[in-house]
Protein backbone atom coordinates (compact mmCIF):
# COMPACT_ATOMS: atom_id res chain seq x y z
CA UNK A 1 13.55 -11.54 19.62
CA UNK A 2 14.48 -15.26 19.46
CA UNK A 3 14.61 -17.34 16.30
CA UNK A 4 11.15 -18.63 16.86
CA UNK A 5 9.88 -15.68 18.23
CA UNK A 6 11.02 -14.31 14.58
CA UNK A 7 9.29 -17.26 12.88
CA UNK A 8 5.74 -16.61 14.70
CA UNK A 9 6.30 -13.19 13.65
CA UNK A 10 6.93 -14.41 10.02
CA UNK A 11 3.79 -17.00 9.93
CA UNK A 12 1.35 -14.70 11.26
CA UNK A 13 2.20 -12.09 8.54
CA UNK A 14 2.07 -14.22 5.64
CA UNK A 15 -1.19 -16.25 7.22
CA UNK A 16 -2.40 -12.40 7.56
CA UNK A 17 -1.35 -11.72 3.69
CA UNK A 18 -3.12 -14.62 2.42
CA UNK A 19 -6.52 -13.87 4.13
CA UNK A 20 -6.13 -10.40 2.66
CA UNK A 21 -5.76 -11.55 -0.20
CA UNK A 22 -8.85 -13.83 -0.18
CA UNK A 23 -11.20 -11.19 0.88
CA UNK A 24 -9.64 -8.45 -1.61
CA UNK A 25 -10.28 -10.80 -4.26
CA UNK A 26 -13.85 -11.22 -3.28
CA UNK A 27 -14.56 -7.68 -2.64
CA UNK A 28 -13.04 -7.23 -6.46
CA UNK A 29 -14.91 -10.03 -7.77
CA UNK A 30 -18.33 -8.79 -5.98
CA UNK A 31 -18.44 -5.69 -7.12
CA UNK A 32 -17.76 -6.69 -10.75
CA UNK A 33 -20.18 -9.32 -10.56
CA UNK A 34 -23.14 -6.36 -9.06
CA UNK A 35 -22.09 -3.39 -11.17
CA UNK A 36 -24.83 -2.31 -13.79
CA UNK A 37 -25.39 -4.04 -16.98
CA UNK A 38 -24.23 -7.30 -18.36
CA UNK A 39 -20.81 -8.60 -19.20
CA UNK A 40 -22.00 -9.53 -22.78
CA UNK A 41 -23.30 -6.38 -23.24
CA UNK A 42 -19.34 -5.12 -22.13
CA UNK A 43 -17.64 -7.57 -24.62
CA UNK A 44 -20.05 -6.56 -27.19
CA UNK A 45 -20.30 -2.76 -27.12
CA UNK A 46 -22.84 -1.68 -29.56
CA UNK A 47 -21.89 -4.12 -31.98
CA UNK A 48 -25.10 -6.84 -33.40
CA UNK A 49 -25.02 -9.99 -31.34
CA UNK A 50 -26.95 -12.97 -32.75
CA UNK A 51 -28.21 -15.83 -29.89
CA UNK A 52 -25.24 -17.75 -30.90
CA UNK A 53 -22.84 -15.42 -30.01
CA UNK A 54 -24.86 -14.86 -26.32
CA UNK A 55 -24.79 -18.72 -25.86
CA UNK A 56 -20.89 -18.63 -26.60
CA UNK A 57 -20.14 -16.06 -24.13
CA UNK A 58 -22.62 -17.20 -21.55
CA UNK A 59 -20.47 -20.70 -22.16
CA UNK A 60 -17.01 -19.13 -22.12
CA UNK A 61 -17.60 -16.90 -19.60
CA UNK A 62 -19.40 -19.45 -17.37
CA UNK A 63 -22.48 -16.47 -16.99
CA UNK A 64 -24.55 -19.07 -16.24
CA UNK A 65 -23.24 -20.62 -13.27
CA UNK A 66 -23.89 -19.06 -9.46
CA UNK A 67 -22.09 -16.41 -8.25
CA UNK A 68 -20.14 -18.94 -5.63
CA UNK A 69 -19.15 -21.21 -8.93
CA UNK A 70 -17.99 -18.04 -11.07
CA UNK A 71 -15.78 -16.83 -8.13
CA UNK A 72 -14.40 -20.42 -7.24
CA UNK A 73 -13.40 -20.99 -11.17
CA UNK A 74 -12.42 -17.24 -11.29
CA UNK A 75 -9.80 -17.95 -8.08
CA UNK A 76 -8.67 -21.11 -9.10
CA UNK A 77 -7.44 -20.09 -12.15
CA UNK A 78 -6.35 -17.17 -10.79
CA UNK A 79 -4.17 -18.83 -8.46
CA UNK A 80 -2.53 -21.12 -11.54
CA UNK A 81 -1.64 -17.33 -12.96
CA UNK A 82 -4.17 -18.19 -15.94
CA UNK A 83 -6.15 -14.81 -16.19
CA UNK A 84 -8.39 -15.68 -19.63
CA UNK A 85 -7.48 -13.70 -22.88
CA UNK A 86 -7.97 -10.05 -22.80
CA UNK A 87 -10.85 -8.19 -24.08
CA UNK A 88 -8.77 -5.57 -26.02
CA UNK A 89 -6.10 -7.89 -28.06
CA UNK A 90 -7.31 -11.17 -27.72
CA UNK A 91 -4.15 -12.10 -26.48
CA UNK A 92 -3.88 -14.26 -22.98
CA UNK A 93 -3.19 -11.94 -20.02
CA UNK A 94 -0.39 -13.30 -18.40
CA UNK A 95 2.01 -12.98 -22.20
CA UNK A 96 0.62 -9.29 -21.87
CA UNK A 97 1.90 -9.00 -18.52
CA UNK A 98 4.67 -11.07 -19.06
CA UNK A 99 5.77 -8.70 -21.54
CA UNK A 100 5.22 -5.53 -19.57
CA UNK A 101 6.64 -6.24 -16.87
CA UNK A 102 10.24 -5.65 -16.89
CA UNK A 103 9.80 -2.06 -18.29
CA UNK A 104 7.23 -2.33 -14.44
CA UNK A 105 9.71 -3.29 -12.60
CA UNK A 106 12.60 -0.83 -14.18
CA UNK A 107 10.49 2.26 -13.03
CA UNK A 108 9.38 1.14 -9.70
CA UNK A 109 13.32 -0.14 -8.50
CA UNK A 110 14.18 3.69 -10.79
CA UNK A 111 11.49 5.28 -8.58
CA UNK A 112 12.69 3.51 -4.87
CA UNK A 113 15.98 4.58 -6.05
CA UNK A 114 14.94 8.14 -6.74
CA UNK A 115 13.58 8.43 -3.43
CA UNK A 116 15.97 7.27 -0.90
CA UNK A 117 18.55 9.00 -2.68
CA UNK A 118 16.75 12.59 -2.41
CA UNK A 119 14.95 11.30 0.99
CA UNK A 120 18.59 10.30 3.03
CA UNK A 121 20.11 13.36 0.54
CA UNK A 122 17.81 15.57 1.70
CA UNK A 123 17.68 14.72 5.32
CA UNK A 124 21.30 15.09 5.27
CA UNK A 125 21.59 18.36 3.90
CA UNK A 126 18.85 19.84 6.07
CA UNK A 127 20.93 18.21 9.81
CA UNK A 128 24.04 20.10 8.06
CA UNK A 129 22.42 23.19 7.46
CA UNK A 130 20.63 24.40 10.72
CA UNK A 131 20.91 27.56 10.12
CA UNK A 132 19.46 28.16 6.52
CA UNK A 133 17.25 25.59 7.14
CA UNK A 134 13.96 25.49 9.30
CA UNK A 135 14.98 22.51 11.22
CA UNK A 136 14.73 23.28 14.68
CA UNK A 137 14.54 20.55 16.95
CA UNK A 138 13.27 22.22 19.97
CA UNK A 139 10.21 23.10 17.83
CA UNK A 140 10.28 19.66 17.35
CA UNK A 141 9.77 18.80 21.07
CA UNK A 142 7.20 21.48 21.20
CA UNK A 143 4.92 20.51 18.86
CA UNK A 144 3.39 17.86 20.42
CA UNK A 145 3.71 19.35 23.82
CA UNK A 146 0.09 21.42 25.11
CA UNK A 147 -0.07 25.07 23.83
CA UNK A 148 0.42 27.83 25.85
CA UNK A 149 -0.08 31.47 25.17
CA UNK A 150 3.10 33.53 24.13
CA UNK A 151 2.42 35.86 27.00
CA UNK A 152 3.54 33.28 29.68
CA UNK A 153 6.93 33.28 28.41
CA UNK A 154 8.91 30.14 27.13
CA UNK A 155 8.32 26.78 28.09
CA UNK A 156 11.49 25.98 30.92
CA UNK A 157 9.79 22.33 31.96
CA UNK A 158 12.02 20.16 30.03
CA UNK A 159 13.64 18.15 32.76
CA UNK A 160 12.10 14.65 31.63
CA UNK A 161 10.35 15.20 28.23
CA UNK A 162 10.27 11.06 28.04
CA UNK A 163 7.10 11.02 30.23
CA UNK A 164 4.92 12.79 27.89
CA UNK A 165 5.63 10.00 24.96
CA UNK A 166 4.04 6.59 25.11
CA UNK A 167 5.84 3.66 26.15
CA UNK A 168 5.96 1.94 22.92
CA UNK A 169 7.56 4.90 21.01
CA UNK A 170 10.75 5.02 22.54
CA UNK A 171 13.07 6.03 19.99
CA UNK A 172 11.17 9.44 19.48
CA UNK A 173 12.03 9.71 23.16
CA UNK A 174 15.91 9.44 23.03
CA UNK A 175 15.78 11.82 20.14
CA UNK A 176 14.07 14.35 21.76
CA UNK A 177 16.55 13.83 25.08
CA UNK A 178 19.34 14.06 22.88
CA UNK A 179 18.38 17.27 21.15
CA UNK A 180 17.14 19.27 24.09
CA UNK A 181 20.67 18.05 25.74
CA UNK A 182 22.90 19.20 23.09
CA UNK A 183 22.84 22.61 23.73
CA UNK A 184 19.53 23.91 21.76
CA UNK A 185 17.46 25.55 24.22
């Protein structure tokens, strides 16, 4: 692939991301916006509320607006990483996650870590041990071949096994060529 072949590919993706993005959002924001009971009655709990408190929340919380207003100043602000004050702490979201988030990303660059070490490790170990291990890579070719019953005998009609795989997929092609050629019939 070319330079700007690469650069297409690039542009569509992110222009691909964003819209995803957009309608996430609004799928997110919908279904908060439909679910049952009120917002005010979710920052209250069970707690008294005077009018004055309702007006205040309807106000800060822009409850009073239409739907397409609420979601507009929810995405705009959203987009300037301002996410309100949280209901819990009364803190503003983005110190909270601000704060969190190098103990996130330690765990998830600890977890990628932890798997392609014991993912490459363990592929390793089971291509070194063929024998202790069930890797068989003619049972490999013959799973996605068409059954047949063990009374006709083995399956001899390997000659081309590139035909059966789609055109697209041809890595799993020279894999299966190279196996059934090195000797493990």
């Amino acid at each position: 692939m070319t330079g700007r072949g690469w650069l297409l590919f690039t542009a569509r993706r992110l222009v691909a991301l964003v819209v995803l993005l957009v309608v996430i959002s609004f799928v997110v924001f919908s279904l908060l916006y439909i679910s049952p009971g009120s917002v005010i009655d979710s920052l209250l709990g069970t707690n008294p509320r005077t009018p004055e408190e309702i007006r205040y929340l309807t106000n800060e919380y822009h409850l009073n607006q239409p739907f397409w207003t609420q979601y507009w100043i929810w995405a705009s602000q959203a987009l300037r990483l301002h996410f309100g004050t949280s209901i819990q702490t009364s803190l503003p979201v983005t110190n909270e996650i601000r704060t969190r988030l190098p103990t996130t990303l330690f765990l998830g660059l600890y977890a990628y870590i932890l798997t392609i070490v014991l993912g490459v490790g363990g592929g390793i170990s089971a291509s070194w041990s063929r024998s202790r291990a069930p890797f068989r890579p003619r049972t490999m070719w013959q799973a996605p071949a068409p059954s047949r019953p063990a009374a006709a005998g083995p399956r001899r009609s390997v000659g081309r096994p590139c035909r059966r795989w789609p055109r697209w997929l041809p890595a799993a092609c020279l894999l299966v060529s190279a196996l059934l050629r090195s000797g493990t019939r």
